[in-house]
Protein backbone atom coordinates (compact mmCIF):
# COMPACT_ATOMS: atom_id res chain seq x y z
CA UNK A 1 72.79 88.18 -67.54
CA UNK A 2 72.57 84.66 -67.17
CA UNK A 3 69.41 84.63 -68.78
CA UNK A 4 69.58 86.59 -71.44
CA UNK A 5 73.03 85.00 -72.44
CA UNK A 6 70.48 81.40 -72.03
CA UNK A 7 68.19 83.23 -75.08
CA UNK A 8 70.64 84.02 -77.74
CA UNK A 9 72.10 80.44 -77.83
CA UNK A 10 68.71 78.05 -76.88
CA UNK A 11 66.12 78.86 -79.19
CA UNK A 12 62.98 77.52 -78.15
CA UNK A 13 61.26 74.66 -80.90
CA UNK A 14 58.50 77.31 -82.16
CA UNK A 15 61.30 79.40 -83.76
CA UNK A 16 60.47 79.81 -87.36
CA UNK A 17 62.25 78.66 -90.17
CA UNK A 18 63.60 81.69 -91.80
CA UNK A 19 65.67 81.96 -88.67
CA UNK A 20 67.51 78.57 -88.98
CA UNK A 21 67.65 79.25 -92.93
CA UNK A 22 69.72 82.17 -91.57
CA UNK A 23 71.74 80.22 -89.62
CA UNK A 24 72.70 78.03 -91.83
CA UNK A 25 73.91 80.41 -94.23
CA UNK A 26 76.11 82.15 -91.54
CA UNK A 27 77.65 78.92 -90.82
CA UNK A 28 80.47 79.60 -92.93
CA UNK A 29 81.05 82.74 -91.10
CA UNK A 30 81.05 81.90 -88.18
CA UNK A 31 84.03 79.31 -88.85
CA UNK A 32 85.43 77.76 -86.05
CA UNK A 33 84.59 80.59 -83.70
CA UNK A 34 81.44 79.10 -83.17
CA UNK A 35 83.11 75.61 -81.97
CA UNK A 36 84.42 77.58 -79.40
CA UNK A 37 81.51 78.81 -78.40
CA UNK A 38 79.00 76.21 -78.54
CA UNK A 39 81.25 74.51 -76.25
CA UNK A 40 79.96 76.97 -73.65
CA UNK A 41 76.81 76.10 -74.35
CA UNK A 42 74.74 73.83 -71.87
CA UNK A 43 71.49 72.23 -72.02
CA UNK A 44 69.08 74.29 -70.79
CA UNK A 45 66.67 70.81 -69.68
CA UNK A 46 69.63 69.98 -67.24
CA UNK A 47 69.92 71.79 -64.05
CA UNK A 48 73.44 73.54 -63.20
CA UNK A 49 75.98 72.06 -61.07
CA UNK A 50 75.34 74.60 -58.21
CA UNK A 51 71.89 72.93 -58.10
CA UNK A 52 69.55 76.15 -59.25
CA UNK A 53 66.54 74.63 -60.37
CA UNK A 54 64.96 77.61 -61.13
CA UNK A 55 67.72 77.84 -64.08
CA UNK A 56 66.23 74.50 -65.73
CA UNK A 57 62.93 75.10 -65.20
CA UNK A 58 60.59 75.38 -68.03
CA UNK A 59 59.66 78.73 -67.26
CA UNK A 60 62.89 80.00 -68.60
CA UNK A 61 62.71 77.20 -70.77
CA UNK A 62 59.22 79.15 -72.64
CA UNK A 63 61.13 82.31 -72.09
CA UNK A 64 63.81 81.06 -74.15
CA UNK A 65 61.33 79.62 -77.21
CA UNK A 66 59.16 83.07 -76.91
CA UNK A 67 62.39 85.37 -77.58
CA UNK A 68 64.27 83.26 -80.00
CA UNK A 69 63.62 84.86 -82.97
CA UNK A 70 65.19 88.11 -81.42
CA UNK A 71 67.91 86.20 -80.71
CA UNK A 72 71.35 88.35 -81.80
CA UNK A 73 73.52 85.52 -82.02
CA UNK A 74 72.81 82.50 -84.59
CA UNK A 75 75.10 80.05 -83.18
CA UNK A 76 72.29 78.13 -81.27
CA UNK A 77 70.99 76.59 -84.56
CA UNK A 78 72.43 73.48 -84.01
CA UNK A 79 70.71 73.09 -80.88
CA UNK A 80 67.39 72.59 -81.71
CA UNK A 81 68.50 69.78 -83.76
CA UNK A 82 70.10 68.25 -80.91
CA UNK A 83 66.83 68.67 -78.39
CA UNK A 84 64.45 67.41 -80.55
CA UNK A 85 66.54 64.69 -81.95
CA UNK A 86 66.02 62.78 -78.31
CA UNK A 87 63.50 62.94 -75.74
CA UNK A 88 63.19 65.80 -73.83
CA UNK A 89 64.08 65.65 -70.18
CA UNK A 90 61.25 65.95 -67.68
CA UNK A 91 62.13 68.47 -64.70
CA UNK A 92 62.04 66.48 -61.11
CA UNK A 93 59.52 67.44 -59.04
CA UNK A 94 59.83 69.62 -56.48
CA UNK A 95 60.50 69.40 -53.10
CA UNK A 96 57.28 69.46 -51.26
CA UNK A 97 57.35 72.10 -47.67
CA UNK A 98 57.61 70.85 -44.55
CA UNK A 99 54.46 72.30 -43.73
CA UNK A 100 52.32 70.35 -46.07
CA UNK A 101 53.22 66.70 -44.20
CA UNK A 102 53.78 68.36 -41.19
CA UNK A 103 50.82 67.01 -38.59
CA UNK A 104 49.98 68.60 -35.47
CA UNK A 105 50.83 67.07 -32.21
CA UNK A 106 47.63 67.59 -30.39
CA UNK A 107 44.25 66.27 -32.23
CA UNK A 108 42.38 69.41 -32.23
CA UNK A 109 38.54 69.86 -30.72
CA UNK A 110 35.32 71.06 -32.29
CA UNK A 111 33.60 74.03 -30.43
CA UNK A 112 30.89 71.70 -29.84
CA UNK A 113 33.52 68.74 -28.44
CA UNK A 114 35.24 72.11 -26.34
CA UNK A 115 32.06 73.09 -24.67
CA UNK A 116 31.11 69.64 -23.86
CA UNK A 117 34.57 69.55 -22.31
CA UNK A 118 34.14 72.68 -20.19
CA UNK A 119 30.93 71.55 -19.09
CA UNK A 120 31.80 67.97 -17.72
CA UNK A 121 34.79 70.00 -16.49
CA UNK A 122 32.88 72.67 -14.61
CA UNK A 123 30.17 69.45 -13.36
CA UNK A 124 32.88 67.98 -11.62
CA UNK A 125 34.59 71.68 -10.32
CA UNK A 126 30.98 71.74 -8.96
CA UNK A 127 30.54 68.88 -7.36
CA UNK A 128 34.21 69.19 -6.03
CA UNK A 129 33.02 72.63 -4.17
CA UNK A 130 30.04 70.95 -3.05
CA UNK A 131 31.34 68.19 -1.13
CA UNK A 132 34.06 70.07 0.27
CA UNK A 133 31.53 72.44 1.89
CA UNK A 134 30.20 69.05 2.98
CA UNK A 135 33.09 67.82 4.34
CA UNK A 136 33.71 71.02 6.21
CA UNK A 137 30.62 71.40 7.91
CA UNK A 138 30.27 67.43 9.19
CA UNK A 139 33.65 68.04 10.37
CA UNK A 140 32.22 71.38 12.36
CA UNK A 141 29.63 69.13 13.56
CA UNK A 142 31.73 66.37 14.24
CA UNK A 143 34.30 69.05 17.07
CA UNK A 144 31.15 70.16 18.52
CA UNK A 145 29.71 66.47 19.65
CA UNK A 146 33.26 65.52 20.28
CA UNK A 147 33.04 69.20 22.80
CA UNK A 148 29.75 68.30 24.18
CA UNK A 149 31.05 64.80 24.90
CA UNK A 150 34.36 66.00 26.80
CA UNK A 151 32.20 68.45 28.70
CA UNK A 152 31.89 67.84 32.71
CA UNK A 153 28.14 68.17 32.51
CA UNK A 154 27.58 65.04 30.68
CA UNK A 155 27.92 63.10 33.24
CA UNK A 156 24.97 64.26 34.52
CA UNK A 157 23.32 63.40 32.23
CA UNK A 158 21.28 59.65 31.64
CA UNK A 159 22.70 57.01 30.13
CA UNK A 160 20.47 57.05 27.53
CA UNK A 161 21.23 60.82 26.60
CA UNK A 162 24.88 59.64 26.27
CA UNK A 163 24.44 56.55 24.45
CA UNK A 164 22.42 59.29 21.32
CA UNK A 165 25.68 61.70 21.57
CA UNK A 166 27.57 58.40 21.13
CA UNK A 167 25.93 57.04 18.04
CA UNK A 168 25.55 60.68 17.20
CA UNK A 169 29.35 61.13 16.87
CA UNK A 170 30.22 57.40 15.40
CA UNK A 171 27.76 58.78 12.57
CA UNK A 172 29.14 61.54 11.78
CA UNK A 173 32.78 60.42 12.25
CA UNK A 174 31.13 57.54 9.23
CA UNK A 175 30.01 60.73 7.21
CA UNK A 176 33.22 62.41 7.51
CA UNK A 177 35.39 59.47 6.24
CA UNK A 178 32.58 59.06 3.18
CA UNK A 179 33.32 62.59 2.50
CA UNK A 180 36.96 62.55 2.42
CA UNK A 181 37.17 59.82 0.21
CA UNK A 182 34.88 61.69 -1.89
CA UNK A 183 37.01 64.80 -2.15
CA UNK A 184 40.22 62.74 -3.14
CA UNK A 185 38.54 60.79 -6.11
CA UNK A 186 37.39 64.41 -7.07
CA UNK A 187 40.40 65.76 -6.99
CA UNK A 188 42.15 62.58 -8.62
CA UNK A 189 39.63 63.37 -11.38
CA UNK A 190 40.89 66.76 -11.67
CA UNK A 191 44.58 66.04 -11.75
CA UNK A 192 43.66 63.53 -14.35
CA UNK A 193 42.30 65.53 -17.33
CA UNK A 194 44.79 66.11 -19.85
CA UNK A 195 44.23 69.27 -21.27
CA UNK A 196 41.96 72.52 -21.02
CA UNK A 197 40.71 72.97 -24.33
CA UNK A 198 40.63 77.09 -25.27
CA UNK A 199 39.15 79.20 -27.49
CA UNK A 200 42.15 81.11 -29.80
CA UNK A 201 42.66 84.86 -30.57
CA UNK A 202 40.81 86.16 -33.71
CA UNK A 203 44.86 87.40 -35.46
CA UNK A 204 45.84 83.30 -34.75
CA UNK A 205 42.54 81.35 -36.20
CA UNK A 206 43.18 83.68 -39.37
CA UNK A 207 47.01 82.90 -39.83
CA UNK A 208 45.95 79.47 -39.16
CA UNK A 209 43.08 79.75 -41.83
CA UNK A 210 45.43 80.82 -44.29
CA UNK A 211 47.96 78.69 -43.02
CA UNK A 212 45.72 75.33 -44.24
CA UNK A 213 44.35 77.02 -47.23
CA UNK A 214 47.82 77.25 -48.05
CA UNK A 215 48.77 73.90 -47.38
CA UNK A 216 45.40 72.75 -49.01
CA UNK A 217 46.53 74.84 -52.61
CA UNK A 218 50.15 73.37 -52.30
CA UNK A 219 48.84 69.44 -51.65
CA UNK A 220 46.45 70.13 -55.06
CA UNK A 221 49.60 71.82 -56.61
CA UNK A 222 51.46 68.74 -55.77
CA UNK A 223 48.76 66.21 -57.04
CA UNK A 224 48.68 67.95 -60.30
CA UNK A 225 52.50 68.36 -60.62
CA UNK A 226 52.38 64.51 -60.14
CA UNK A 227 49.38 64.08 -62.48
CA UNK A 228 51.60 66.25 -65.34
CA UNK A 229 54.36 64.34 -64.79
CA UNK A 230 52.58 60.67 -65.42
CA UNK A 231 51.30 61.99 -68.35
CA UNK A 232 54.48 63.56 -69.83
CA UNK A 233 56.21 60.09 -69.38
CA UNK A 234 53.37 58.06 -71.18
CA UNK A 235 53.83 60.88 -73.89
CA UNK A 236 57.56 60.66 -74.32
CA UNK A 237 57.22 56.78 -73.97
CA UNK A 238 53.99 57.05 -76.95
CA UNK A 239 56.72 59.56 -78.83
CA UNK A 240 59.63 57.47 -78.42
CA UNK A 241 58.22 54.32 -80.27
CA UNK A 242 56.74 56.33 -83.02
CA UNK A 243 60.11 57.98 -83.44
CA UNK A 244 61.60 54.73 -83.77
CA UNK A 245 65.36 53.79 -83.74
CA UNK A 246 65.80 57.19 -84.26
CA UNK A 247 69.37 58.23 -82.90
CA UNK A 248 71.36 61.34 -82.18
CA UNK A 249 75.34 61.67 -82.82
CA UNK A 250 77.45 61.75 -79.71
CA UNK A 251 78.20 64.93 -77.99
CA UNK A 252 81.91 63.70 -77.82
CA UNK A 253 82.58 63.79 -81.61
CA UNK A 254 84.53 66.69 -83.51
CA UNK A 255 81.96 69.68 -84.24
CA UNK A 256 83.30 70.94 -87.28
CA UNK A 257 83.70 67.39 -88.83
CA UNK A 258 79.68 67.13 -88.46
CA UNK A 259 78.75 70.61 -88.84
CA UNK A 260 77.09 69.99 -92.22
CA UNK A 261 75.68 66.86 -90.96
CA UNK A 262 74.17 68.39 -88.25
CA UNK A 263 72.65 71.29 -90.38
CA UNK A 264 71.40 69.23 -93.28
CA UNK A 265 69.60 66.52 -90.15
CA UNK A 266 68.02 69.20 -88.64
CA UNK A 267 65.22 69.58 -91.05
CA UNK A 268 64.42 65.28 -90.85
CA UNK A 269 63.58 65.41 -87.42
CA UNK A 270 61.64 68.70 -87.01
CA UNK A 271 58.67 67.07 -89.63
CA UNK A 272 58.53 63.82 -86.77
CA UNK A 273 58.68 66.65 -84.11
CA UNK A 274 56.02 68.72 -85.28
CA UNK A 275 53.34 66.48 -84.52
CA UNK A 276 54.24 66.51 -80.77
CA UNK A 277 55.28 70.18 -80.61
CA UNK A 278 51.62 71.60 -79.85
CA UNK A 279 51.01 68.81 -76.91
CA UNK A 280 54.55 69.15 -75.87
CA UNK A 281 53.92 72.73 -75.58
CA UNK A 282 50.71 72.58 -73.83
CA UNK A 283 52.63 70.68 -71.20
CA UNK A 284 55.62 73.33 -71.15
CA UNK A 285 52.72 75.93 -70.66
CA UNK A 286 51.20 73.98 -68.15
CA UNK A 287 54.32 73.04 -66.42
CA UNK A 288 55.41 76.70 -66.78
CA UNK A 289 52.50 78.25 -65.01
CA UNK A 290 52.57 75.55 -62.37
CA UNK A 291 56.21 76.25 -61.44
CA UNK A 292 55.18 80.25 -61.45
CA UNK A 293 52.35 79.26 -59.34
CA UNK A 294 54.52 77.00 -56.93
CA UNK A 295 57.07 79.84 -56.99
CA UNK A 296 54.32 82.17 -55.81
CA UNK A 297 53.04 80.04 -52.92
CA UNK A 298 57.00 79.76 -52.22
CA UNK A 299 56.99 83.28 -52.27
CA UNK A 300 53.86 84.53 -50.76
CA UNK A 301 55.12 82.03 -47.57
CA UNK A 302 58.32 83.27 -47.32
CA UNK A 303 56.45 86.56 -47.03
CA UNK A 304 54.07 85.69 -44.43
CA UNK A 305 56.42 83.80 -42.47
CA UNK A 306 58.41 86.83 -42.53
CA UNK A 307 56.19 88.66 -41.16
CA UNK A 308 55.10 86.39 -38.15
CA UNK A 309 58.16 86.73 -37.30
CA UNK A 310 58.51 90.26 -37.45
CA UNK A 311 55.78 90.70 -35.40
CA UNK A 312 56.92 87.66 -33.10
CA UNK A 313 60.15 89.73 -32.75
CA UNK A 314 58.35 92.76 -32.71
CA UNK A 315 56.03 91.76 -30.01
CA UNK A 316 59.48 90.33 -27.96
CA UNK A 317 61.39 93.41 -28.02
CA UNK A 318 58.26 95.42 -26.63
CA UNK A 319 58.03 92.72 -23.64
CA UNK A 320 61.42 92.79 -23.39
CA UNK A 321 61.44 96.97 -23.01
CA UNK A 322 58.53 96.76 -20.93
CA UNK A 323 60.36 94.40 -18.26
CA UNK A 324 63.73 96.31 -18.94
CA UNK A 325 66.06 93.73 -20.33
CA UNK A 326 67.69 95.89 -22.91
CA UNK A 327 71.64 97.03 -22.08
CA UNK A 328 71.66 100.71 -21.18
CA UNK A 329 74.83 100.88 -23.10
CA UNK A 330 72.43 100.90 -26.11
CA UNK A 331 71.29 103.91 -27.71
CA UNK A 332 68.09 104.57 -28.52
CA UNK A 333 66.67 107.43 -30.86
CA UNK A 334 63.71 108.67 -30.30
CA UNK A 335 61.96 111.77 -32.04
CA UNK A 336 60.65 114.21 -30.55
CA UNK A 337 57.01 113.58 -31.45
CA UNK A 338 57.54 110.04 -30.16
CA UNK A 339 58.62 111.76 -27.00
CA UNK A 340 55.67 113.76 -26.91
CA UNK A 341 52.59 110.99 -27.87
CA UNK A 342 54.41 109.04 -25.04
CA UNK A 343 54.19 111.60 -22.03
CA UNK A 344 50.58 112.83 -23.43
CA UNK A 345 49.68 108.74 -22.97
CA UNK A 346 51.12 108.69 -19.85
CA UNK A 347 49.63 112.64 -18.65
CA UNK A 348 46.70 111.27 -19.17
CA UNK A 349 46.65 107.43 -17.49
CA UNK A 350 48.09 109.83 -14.71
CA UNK A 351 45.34 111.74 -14.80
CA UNK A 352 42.95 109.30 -14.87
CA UNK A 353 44.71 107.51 -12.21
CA UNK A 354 43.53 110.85 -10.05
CA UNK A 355 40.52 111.11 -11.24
CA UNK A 356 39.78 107.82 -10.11
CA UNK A 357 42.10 108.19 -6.63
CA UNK A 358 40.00 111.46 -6.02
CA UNK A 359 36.54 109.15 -6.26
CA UNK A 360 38.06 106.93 -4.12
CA UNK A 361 38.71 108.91 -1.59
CA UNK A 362 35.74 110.73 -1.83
CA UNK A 363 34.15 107.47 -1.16
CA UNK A 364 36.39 106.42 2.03
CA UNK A 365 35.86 109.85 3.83
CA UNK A 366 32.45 109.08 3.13
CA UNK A 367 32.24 105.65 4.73
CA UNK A 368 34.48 107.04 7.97
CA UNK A 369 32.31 109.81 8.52
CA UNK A 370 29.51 107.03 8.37
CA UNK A 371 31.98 104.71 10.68
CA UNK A 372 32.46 107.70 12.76
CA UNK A 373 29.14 108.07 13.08
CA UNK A 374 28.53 104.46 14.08
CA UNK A 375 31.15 104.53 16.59
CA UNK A 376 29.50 107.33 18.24
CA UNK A 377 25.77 105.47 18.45
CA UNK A 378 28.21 102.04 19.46
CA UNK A 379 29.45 103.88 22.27
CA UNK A 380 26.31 105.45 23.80
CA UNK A 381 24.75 101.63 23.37
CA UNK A 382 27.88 99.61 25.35
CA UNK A 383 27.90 102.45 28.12
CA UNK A 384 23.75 101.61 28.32
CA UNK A 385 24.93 98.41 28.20
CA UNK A 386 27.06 98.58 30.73
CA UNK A 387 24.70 100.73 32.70
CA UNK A 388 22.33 97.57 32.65
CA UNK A 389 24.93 95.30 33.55
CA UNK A 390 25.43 97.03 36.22
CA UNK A 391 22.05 97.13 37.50
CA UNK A 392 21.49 93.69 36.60
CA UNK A 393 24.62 92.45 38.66
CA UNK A 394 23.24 94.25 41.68
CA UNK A 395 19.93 93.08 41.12
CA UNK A 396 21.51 89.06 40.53
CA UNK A 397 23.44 89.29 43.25
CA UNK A 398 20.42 90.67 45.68
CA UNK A 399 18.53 88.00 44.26
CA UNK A 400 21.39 85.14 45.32
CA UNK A 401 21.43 86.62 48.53
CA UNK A 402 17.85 86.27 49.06
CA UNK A 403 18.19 82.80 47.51
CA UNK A 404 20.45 81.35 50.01
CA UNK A 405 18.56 82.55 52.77
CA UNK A 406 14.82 81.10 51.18
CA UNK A 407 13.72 77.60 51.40
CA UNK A 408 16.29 75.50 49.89
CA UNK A 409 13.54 72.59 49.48
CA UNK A 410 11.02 74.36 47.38
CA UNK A 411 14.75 75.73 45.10
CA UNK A 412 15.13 71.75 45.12
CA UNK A 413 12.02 71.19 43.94
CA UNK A 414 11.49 73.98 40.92
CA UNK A 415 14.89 72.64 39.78
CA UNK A 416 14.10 68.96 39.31
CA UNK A 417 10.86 70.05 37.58
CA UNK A 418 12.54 72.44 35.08
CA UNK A 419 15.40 68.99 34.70
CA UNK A 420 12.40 67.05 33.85
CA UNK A 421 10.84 69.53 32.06
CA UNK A 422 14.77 69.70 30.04
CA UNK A 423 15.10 66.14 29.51
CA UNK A 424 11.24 65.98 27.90
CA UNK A 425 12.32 68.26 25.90
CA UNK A 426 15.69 66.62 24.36
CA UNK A 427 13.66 63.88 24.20
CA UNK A 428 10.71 65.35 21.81
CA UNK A 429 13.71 67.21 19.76
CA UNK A 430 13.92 66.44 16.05
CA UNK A 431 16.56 63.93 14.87
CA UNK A 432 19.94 64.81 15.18
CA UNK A 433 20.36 64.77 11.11
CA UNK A 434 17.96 67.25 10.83
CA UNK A 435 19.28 69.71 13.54
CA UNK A 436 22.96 69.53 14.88
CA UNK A 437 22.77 71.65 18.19
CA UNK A 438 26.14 72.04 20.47
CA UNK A 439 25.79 71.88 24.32
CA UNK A 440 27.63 75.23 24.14
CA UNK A 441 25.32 76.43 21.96
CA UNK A 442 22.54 74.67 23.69
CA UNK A 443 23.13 76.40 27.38
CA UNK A 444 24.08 79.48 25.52
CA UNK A 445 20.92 79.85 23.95
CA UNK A 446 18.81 78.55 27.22
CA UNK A 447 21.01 80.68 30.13
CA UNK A 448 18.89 83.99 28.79
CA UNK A 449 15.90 82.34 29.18
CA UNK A 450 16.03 80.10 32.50
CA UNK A 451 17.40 83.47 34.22
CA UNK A 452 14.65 85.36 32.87
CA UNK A 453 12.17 82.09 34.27
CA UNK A 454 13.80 82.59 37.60
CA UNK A 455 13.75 85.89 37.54
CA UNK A 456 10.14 86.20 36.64
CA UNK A 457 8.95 83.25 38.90
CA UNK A 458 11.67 83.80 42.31
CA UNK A 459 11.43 87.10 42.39
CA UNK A 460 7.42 87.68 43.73
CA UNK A 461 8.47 84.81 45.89
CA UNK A 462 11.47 86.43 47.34
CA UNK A 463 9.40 89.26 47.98
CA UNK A 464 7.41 87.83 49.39
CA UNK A 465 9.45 85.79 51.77
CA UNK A 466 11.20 88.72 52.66
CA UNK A 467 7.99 90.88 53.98
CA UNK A 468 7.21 87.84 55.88
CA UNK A 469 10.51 87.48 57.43
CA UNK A 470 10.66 91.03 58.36
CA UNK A 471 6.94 91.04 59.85
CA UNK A 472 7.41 87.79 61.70
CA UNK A 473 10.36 89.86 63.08
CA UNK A 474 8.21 93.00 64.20
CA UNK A 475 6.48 90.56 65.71
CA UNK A 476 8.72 88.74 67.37
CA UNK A 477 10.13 92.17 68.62
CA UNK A 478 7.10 93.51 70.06
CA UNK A 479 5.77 90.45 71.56
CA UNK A 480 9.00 90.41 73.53
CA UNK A 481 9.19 93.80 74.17
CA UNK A 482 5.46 93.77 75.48
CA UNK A 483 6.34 90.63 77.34
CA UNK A 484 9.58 91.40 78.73
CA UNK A 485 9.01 94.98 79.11
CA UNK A 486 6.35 95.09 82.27
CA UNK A 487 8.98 92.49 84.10
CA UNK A 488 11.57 94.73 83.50
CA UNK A 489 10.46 97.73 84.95
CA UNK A 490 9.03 96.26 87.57
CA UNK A 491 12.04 94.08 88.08
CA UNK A 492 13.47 98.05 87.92
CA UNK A 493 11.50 99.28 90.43
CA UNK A 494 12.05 96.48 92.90
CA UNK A 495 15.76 96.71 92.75
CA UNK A 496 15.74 100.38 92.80
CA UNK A 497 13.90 99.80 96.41
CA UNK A 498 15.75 97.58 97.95
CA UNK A 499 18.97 100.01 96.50
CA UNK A 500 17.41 102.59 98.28
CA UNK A 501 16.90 100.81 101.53
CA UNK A 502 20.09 98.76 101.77
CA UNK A 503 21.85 102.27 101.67
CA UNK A 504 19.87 104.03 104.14
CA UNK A 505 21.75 105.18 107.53
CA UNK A 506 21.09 103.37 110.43
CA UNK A 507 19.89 106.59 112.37
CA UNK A 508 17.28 106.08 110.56
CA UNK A 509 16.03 103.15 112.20
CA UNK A 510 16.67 104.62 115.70
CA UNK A 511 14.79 107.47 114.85
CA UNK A 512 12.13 105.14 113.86
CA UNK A 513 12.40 103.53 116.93
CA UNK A 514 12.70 106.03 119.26
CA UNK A 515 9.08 107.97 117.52
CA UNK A 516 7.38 104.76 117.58
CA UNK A 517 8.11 104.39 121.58
């Protein structure tokens, strides 16, 4: 309404002629009416009080000029008079978006600057791993010196054998320290970095795109708003001194007083007017078509912005469902087919949830039959095992029996030449940079073999100590058995005699006697 009540009173300049002829003769009709009435009519170059600048702007403005011959009233004669009697008011610019001098916070990266970023980043996650592994293993190293040190059989050892362990463990106790300094400046470094620089989804780098092709099309907008504007003021300044002291009446005088006045002037200023009208009209044009375009942009980012955050609110009330913070006091309608789509979608995530358990299971009783299997065969190897232990702690314990009763001087001996035959070989051993070897792991490693070098080398000589013992016994035996043996019986025989005379009667002797007289 407003505008079409804008049309029949403010004829635009182009308006022909036969219109304001007609005008003029219905002054006289109108009467006074039209005093009445024109005072309700406003300037449409000014903006309103309630500050609607789309009411002012020369897009209604061309509107207005395009329909007024089809205007039904003829009151708004006077008008044109009026507006091109002075200069015409240039609209104020508009008020440029936020979004246009709105600068980002963080200076943004090229891919090129990004993936130089990652890779110093990952370099120094690298070397970060690295000499934490480092660290970890000197420090391995470093407990099993400090083990072999605190163990009672180092004081066995020579003094020069302790002095290496020594310098040995000072060394490493220097490499550790080096290596946890090195760790902390690492991760100092690490803390240190500002930002991780990220690639963005594919939906956000396109809002953004059109986000700064927007901006870009607003900041030319603006530019040639400004440019229009320069050159409207040198116009109306180059128009102004050609019109000369040209004046208008006051708005404040009595209408119908001036009525005539007004009609009879408003053919003496259209002639000076008409040179300008075509430029001043290529500007309205121009200035139309810019605020249409402006509106537009206004429009089209209302729109998008709108539907961001749609989807932002979209997007939030689907996390919010999915985590359950809705009131169950609201009601919720849901079709049927809704219903339906959503237990099909979950039918079949369950039943590829089972598909996938059944595999999976498939799989484990797979691997236990295999681990049942393997327990079997583990089972029949420790009772072997045991078995052999058994055997062998007969055998070792045999074998330390015979020990302690063989020569302890040639055991003396065999010992101090496998010591010697030890210590040659620490000696010849590569540095202690190149292999870090534990006592523990040292003994451990040597206990198979020296048994199996005792074994192999005591065992013929138990042997034979043994046959020798028991054949020097035989020996022994019979040569005191043949030796002893003959005394003995005859020993025997001569105590069985004299037995066998002491207890003989002593008729006997009479007898003896008595025959032998």
């Amino acid at each position: 309404m407003g505008s079409t009540r804008r049309r029949s009173r403010s004829p635009g300049p182009s308006a022909p002629s036969d219109s304001r002829t007609a005008s003029r003769k219905r002054e006289s009709i109108d009467g006074y009416s039209s005093k009445q009435h024109s005072e309700d009519v406003r300037d449409p170059r000014r903006p309103s009080a309630s500050g609607d600048s789309r009411k002012a702007s020369p897009q209604y403005i061309k509107s207005d000029s395009k329909a007024g011959s089809r205007s039904s009233r003829p009151s708004g004669t006077r008008e044109p008079s009026r507006r091109y009697s002075e200069h015409p008011l240039i609209p104020s610019m508009p008020t440029v978006p936020a979004f246009v001098s709105h600068q980002q916070s963080s200076e943004r990266l090229s891919l090129d600057e990004q993936r130089r970023v990652w890779h110093d980043r990952v370099d120094l996650m690298f070397f970060s791993i690295t000499s934490r592994r480092d660290y970890t293993k000197i420090e391995k190293d470093l407990e099993y010196i400090k083990l072999l040190s605190q163990s009672s059989r180092v004081a066995d050892l020579p003094e020069e054998d302790k002095a290496r362990i020594n310098a040995q463990r000072i060394a490493l106790e220097l490499q550790l320290e080096t290596k946890r300094k090195e760790v902390n400046e690492t991760v100092q470094r690490l803390m240190g970095t500002e930002f991780w620089p990220a690639i963005k989804a594919s939906e956000f780098q396109n809002l953004e795109k059109t986000f700064t092709d927007v901006k870009k099309h607003v900041s030319e907008v603006k530019t040639s708003l400004e440019a229009l504007q320069s050159s409207c003021n040198a116009l109306l300044s180059v128009h102004g001194i050609a019109t000369g002291s040209t004046s208008e009446p006051s708005h404040d005088t009595e209408r119908p007083s001036k009525r005539r006045r007004m009609s009879e002037e408003a053919e003496a200023p259209s002639s000076s007017a008409g040179c300008a009208t075509p430029e001043l009209e290529a500007f309205r044009e121009q200035l139309t078509g810019l605020s249409r375009h402006v509106s537009d942009l206004e429009n089209h980012i209302n729109q998008r912005q709108q539907i961001i955050q749609d989807e932002v609110e979209l997007r939030i009330n689907e996390r919010l469902e999915e985590e359950g913070f809705f009131s169950p006091v609201e009601e919720i309608q849901v079709s049927q087919a809704d219903i339906e789509a959503v237990v099909d979608a979950h039918h079949s995530v369950l039943m590829k949830n089972i598909q996938t358990t059944e595999s999976e299971v498939g799989q484990l009783a797979e691997e236990v039959a295999a681990l049942i299997i393997q327990r079997h065969e583990l089972e029949q190897v420790c009772s072997s095992v045991q078995a052999d232990n058994a055997e062998l702690k007969s055998a070792v314990e045999d074998l330390t029996a015979r020990a302690e009763s063989a020569d302890p001087a040639i055991i003396n001996k065999e010992v101090q030449a496998l010591n010697a035959a030890l210590q040659a070989y620490i000696s010849q051993s590569p540095s202690p940079a190149d292999t870090k070897l534990s006592a523990e792991f040292i003994i451990g490693s040597l206990d198979n073999e020296v048994v199996h070098i005792l074994r192999e080398k005591f065992t013929p000589l138990l042997l034979e100590i043994r046959r020798e013992l028991i054949d020097k016994v035989k020996d022994s035996h019979t040569q005191t058995y043949n030796t002893l043996f003959p005394k003995v019986t005859l020993l025997t025989r001569m105590v069985n005699i004299v037995t066998a005379r002491v207890c003989q009667p002593e008729t006997e002797p009479q007898a003896v006697i008595s025959a032998h007289g």
